[in-house]
C-alpha atoms as a PDB file:
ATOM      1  CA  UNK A   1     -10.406  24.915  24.014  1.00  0.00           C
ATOM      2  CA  UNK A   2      -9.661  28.191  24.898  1.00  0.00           C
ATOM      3  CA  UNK A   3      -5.794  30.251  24.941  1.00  0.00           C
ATOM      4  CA  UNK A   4      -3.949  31.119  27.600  1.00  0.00           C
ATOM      5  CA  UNK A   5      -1.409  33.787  27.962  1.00  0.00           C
ATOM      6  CA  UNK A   6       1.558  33.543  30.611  1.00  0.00           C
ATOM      7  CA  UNK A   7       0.790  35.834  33.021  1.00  0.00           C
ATOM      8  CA  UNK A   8       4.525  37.724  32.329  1.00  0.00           C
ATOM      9  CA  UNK A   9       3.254  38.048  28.575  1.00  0.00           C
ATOM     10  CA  UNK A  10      -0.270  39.506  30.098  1.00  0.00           C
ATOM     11  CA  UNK A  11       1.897  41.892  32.196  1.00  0.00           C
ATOM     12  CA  UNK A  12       4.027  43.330  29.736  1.00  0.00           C
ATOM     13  CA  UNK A  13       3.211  46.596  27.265  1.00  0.00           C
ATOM     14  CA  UNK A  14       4.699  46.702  24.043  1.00  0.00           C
ATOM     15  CA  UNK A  15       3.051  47.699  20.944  1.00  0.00           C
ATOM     16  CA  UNK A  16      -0.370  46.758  19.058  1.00  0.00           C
ATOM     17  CA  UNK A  17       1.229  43.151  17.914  1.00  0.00           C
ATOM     18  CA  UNK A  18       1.423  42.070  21.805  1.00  0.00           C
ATOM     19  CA  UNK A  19      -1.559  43.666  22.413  1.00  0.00           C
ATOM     20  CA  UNK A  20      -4.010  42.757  19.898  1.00  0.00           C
ATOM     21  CA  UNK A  21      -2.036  39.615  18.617  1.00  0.00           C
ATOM     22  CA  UNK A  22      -1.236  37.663  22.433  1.00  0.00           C
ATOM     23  CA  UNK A  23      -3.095  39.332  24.942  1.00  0.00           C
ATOM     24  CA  UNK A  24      -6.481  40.118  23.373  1.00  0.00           C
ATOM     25  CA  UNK A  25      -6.212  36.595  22.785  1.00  0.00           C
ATOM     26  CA  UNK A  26      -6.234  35.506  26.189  1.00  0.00           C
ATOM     27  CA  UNK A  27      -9.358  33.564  27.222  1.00  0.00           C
ATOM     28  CA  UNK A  28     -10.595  33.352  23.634  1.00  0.00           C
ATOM     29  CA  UNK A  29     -11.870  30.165  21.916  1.00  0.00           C
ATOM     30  CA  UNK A  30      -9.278  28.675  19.675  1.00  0.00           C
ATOM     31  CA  UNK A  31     -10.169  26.220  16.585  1.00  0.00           C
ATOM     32  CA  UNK A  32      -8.208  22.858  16.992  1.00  0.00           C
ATOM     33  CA  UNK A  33      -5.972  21.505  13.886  1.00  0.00           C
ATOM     34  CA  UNK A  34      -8.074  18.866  12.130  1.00  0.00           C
ATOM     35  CA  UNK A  35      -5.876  16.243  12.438  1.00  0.00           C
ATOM     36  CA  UNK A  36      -5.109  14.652  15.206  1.00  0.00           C
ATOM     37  CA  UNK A  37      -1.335  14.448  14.644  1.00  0.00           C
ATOM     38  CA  UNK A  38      -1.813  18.196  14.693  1.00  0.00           C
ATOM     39  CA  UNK A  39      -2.958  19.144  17.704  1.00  0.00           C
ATOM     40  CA  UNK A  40      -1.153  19.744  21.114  1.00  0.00           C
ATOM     41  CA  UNK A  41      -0.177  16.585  22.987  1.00  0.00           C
ATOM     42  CA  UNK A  42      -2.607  16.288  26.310  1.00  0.00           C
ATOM     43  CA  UNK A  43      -0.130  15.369  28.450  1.00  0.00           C
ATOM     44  CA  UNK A  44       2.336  17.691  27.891  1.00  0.00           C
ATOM     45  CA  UNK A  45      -0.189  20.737  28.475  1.00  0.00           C
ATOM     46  CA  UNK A  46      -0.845  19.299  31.850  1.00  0.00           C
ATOM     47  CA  UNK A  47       2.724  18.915  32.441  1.00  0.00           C
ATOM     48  CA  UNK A  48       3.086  22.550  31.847  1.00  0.00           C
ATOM     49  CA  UNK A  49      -0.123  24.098  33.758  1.00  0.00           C
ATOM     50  CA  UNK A  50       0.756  21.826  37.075  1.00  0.00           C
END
């Protein structure tokens, strides 16, 4: 699954934590949480990228 960064977030300049931390994560490969109970509900992400 890979991150994604609101595009205000992308937009914004302040400091190495934003930059390195949020933005150079943008587009990058994240590991899911082992357990299932863990791990971002499905339905909710689509709710939030219609």
């Amino acid at each position: 699954m890979a991150s994604h960064v609101r595009d205000d977030i992308l937009q914004k300049e302040d400091g190495p934590m934003l930059k390195h931390g949020l933005v150079g994560a943008n587009g990058q490969v994240i590991s899911l949480p082992h357990r299932l109970d863990e791990r971002p509900d499905r339905d909710r992400l689509a709710q939030r990228f219609e």
